[in-house]
C-alpha atoms as a PDB file:
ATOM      1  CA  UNK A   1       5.021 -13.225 -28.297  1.00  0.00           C
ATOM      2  CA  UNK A   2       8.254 -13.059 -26.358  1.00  0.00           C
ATOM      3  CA  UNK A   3       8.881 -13.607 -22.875  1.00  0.00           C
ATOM      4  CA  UNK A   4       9.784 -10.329 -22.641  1.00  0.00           C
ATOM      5  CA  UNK A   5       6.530  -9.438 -23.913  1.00  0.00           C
ATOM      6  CA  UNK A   6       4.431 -11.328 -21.799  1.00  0.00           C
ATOM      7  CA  UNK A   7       4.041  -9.659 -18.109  1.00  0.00           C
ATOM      8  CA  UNK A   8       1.712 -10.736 -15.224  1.00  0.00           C
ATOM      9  CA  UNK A   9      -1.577  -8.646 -16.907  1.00  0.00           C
ATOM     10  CA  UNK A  10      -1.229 -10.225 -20.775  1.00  0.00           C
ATOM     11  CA  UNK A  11      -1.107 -13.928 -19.060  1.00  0.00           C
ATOM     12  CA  UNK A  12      -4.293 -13.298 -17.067  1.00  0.00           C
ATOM     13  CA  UNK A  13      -5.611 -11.573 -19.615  1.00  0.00           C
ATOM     14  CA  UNK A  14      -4.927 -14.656 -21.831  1.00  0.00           C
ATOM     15  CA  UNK A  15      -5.859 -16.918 -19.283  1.00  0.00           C
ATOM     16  CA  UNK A  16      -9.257 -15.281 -18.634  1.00  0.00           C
ATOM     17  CA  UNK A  17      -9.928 -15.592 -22.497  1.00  0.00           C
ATOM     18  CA  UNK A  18      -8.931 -18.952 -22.504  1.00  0.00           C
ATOM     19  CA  UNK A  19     -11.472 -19.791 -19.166  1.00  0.00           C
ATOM     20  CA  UNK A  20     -14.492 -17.892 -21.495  1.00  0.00           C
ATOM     21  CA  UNK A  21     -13.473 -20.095 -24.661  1.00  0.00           C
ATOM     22  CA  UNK A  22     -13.903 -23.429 -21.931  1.00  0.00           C
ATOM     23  CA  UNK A  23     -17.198 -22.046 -20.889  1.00  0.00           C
ATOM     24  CA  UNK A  24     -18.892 -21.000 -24.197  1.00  0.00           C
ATOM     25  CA  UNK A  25     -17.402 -22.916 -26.752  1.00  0.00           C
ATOM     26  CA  UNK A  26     -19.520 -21.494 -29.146  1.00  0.00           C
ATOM     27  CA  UNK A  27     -19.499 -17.858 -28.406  1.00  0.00           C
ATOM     28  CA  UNK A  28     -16.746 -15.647 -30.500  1.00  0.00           C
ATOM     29  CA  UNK A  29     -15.280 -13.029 -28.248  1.00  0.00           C
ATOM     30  CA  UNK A  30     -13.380 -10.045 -29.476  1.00  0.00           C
ATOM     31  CA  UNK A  31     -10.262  -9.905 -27.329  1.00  0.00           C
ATOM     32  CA  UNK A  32      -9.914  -5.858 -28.758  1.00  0.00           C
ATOM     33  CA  UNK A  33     -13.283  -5.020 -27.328  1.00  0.00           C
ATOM     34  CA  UNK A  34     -12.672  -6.812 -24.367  1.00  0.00           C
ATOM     35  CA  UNK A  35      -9.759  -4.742 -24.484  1.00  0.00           C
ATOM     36  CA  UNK A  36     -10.961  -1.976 -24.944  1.00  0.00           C
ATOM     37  CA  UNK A  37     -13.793  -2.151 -22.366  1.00  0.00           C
ATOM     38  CA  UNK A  38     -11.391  -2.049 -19.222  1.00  0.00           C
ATOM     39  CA  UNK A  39      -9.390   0.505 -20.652  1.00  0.00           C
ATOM     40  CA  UNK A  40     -12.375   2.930 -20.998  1.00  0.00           C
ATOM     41  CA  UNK A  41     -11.857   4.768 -17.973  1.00  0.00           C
ATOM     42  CA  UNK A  42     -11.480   8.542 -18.002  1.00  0.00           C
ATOM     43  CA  UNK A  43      -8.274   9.811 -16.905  1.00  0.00           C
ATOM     44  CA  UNK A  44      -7.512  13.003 -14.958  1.00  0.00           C
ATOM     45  CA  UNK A  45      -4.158  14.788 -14.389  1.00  0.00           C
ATOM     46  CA  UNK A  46      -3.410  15.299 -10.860  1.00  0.00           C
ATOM     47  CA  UNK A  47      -0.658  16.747  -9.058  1.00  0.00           C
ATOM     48  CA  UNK A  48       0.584  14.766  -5.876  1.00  0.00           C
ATOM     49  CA  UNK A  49       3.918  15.481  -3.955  1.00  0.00           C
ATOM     50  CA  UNK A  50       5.075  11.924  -3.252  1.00  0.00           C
ATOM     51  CA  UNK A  51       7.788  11.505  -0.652  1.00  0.00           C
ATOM     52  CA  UNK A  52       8.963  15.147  -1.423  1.00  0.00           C
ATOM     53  CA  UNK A  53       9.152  15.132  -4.472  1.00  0.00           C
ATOM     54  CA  UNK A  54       6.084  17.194  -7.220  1.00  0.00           C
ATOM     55  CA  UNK A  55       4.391  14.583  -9.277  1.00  0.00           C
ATOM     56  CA  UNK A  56       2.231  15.268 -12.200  1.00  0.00           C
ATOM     57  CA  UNK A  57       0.466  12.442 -12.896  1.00  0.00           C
ATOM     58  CA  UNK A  58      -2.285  11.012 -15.586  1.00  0.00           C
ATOM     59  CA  UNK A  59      -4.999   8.442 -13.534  1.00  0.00           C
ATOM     60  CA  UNK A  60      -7.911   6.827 -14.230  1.00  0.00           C
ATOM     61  CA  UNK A  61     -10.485   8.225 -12.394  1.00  0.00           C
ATOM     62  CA  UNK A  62     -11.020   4.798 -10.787  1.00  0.00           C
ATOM     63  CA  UNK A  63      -7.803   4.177  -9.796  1.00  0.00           C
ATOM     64  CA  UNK A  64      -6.766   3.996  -6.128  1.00  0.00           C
ATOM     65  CA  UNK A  65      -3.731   5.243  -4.657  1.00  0.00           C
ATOM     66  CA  UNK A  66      -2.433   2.292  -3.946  1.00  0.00           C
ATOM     67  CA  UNK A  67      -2.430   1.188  -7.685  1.00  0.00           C
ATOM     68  CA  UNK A  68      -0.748   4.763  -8.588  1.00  0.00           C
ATOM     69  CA  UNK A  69       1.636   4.552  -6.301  1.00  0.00           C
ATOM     70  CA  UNK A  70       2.472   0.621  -7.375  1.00  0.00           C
ATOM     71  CA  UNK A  71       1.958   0.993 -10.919  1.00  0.00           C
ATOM     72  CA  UNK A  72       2.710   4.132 -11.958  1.00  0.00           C
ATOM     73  CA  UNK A  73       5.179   5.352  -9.291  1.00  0.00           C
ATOM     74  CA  UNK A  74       6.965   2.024  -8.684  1.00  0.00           C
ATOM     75  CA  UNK A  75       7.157   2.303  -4.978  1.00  0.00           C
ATOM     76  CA  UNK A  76       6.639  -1.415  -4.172  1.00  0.00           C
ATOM     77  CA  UNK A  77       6.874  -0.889  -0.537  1.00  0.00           C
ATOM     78  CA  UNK A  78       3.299  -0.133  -0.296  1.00  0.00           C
ATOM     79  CA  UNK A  79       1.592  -3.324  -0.442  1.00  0.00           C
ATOM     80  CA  UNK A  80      -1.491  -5.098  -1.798  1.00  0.00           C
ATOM     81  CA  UNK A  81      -2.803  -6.478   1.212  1.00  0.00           C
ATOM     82  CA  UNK A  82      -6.466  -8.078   1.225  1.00  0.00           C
ATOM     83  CA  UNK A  83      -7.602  -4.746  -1.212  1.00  0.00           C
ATOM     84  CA  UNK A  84     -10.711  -4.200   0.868  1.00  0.00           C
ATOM     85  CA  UNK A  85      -8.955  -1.839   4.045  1.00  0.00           C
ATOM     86  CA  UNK A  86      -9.152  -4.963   6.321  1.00  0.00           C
ATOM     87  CA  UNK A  87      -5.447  -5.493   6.929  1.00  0.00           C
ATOM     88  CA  UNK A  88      -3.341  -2.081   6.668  1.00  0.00           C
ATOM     89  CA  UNK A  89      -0.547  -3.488   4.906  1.00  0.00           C
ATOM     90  CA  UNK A  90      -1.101  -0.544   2.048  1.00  0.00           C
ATOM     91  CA  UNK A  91      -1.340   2.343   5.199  1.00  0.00           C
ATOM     92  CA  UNK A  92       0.307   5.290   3.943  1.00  0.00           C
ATOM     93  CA  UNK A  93       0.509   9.214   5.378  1.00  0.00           C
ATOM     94  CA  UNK A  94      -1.388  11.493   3.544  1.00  0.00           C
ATOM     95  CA  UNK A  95      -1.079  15.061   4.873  1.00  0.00           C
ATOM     96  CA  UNK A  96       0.585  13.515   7.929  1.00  0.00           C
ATOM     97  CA  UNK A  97      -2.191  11.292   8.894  1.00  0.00           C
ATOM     98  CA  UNK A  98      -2.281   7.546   7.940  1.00  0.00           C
ATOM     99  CA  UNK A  99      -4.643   6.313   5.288  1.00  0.00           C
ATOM    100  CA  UNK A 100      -5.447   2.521   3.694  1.00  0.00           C
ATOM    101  CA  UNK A 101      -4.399   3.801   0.069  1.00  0.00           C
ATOM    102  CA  UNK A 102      -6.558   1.071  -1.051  1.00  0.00           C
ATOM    103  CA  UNK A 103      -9.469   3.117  -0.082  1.00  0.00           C
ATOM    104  CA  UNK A 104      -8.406   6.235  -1.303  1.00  0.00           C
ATOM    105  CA  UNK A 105      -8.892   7.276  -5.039  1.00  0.00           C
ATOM    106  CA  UNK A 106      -6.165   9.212  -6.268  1.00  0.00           C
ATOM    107  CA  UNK A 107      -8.214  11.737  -8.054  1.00  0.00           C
ATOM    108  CA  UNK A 108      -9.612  12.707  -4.404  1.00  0.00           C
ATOM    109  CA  UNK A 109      -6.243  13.397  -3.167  1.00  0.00           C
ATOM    110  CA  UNK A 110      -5.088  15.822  -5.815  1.00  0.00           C
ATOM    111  CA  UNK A 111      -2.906  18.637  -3.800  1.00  0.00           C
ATOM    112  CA  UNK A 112      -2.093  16.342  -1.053  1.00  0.00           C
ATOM    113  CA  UNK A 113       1.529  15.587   0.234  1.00  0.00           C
ATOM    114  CA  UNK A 114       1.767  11.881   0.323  1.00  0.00           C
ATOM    115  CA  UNK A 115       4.704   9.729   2.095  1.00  0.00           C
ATOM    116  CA  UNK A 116       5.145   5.711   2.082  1.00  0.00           C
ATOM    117  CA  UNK A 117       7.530   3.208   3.647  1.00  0.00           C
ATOM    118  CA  UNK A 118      10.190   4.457   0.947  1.00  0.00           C
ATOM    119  CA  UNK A 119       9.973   8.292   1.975  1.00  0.00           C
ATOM    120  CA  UNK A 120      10.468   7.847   6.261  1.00  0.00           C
ATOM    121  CA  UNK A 121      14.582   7.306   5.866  1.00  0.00           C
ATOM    122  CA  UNK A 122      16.690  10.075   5.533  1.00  0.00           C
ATOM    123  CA  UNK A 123      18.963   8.758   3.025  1.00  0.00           C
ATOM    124  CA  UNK A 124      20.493   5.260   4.349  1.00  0.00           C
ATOM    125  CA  UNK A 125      20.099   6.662   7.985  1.00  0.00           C
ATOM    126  CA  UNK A 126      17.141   4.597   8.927  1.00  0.00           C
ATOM    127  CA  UNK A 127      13.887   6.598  11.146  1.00  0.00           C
ATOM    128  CA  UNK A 128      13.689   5.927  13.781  1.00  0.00           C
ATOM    129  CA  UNK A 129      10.403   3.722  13.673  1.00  0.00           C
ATOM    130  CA  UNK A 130      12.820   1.743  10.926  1.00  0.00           C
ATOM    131  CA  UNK A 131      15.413   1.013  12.948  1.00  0.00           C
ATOM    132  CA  UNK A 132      13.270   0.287  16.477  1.00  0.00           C
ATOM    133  CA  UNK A 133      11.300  -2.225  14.043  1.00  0.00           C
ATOM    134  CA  UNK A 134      14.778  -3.889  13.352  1.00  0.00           C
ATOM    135  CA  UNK A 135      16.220  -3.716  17.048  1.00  0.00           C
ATOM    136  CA  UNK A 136      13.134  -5.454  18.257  1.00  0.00           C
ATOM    137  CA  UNK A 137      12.876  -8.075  15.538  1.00  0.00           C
ATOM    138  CA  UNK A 138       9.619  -7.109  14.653  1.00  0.00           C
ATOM    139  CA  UNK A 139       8.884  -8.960  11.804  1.00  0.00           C
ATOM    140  CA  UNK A 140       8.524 -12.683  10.295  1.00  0.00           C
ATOM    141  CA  UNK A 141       7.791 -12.504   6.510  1.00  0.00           C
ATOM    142  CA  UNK A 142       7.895  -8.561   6.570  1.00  0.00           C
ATOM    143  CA  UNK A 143       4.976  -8.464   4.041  1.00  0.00           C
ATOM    144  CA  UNK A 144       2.859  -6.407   6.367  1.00  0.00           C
ATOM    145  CA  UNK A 145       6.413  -4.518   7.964  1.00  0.00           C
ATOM    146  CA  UNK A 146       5.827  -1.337   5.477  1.00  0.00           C
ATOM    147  CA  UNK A 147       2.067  -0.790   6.941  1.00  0.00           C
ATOM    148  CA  UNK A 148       2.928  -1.425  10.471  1.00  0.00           C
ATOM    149  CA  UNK A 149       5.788   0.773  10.303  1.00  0.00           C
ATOM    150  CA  UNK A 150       3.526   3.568   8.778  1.00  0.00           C
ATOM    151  CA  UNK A 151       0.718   3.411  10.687  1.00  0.00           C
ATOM    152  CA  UNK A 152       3.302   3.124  13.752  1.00  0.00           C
ATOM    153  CA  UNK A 153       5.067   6.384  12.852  1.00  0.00           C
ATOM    154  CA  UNK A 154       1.552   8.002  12.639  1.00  0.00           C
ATOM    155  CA  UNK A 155       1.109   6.409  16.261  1.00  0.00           C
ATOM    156  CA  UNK A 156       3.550   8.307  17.332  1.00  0.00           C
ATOM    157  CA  UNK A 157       1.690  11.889  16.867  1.00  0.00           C
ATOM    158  CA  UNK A 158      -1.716  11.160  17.791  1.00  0.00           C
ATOM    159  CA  UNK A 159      -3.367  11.161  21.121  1.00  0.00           C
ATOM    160  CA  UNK A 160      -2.948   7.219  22.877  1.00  0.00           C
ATOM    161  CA  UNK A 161      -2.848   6.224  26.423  1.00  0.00           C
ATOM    162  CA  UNK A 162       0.529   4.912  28.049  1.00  0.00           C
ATOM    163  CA  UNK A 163      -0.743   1.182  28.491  1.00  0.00           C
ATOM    164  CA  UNK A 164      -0.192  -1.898  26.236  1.00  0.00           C
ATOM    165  CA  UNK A 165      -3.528  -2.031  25.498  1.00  0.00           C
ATOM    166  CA  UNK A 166      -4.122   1.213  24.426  1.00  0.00           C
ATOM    167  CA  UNK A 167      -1.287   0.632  21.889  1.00  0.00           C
ATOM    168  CA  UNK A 168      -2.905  -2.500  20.710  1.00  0.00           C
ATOM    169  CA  UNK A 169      -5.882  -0.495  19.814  1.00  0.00           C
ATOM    170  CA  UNK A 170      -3.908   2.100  17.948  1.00  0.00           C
ATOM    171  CA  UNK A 171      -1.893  -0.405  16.007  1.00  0.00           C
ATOM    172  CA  UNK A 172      -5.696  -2.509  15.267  1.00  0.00           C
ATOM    173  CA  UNK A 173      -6.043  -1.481  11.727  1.00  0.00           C
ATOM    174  CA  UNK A 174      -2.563  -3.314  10.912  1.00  0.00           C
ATOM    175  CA  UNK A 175      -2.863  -7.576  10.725  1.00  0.00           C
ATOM    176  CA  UNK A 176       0.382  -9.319  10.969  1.00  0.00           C
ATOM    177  CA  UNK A 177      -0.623 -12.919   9.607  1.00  0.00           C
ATOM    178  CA  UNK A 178       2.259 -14.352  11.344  1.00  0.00           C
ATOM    179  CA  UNK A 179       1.787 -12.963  15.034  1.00  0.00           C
ATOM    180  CA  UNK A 180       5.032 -10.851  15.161  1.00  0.00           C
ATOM    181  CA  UNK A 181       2.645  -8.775  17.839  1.00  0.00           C
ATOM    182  CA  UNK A 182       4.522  -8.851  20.985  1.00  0.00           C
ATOM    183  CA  UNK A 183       7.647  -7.400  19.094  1.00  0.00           C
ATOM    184  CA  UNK A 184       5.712  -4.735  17.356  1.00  0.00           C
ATOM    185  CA  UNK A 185       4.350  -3.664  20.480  1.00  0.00           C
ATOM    186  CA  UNK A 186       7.885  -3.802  21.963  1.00  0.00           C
ATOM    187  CA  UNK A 187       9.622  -1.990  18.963  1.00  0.00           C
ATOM    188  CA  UNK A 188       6.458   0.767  19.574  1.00  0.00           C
ATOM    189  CA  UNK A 189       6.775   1.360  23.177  1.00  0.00           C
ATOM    190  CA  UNK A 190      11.038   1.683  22.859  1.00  0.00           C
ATOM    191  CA  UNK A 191       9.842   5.127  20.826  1.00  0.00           C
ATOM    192  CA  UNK A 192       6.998   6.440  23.019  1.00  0.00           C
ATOM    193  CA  UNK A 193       9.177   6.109  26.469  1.00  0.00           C
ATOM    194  CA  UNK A 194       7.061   3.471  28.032  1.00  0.00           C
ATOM    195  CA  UNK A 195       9.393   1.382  29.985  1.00  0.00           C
ATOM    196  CA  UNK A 196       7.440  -2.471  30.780  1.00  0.00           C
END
């Protein structure tokens, strides 16, 4: 096999074959039907419009948006965060309202008019959320920056009270693991007008 031919799945895949061979020695697994087994799933065509553009798209019925949009649509900017809806770095708008794509199974969203981190500039002229996120510095490692800056933007159209704290609470689903919180909240209050 060459490197080329070896991605992230085939090593775990091997690795996980290799950890079964440690265990039970004598036990003969067939990598095919292991194979096999997790690629089982039924598939469904869907049609999605993804940051304005028509998709029509083959899933497994298990998958989750968030793995269709990573793995089949290449739009990285929509991050695997803890995979459970616990951190919001995978928020999304669906329809205009923000989502944890992680939660969302694609199949369930067929129709729907989706936008990520990817679809908010207009060409290279930055949003607005974009650019407030960059005047205020509000990021460390930016891992989390695509969530925030979604479920921000969706901030920005729903009902929330002038105060800090009622910001706070509309920005809770989204965990920045290295505290960039006092310039999130600052790059968020520049858009809605509330001078501190």
């Amino acid at each position: 096999m060459t490197r080329e031919e070896l991605d992230r799945r085939k090593f775990l895949q091997m690795a996980a074959g290799a950890g079964k061979l440690s265990v039970y020695p004598n036990v003969e697994f067939s990598h095919a039907a292991a194979e096999s087994s997790a690629s089982d799933g039924v598939t469904r065509a869907v049609s999605l419009k993804v940051n304005g553009t028509a998709r029509q798209l083959d899933v497994d019925t298990r998958a989750t948006l968030l793995d269709t949009l990573r793995e089949q649509l290449m739009l990285f900017g929509v991050k695997k965060g803890c995979d459970h809806g616990q951190c919001g770095a995978c928020t999304i708008h669906v329809n205009g309202r923000r989502i944890n794509s992680c939660l969302a199974l694609t199949v369930m969203h067929d129709g729907d008019e989706i936008t990520t981190i990817e679809g908010l500039a207009l060409g290279d002229e930055l949003h607005p959320m974009q650019a407030a996120f960059v005047e205020h510095d509000a990021f460390q490692c930016g891992y989390c920056t695509p969530g925030q800056i979604m479920s921000a933007t969706a901030l920005l159209k729903e009902p929330c009270g002038p105060s800090d704290d009622d910001l706070r609470e509309g920005m809770s689903g989204n965990i920045c693991r290295c505290g960039a919180y006092p310039n999130i909240l600052a790059a968020v209050r520049s858009l809605r007008g509330i001078a501190k």
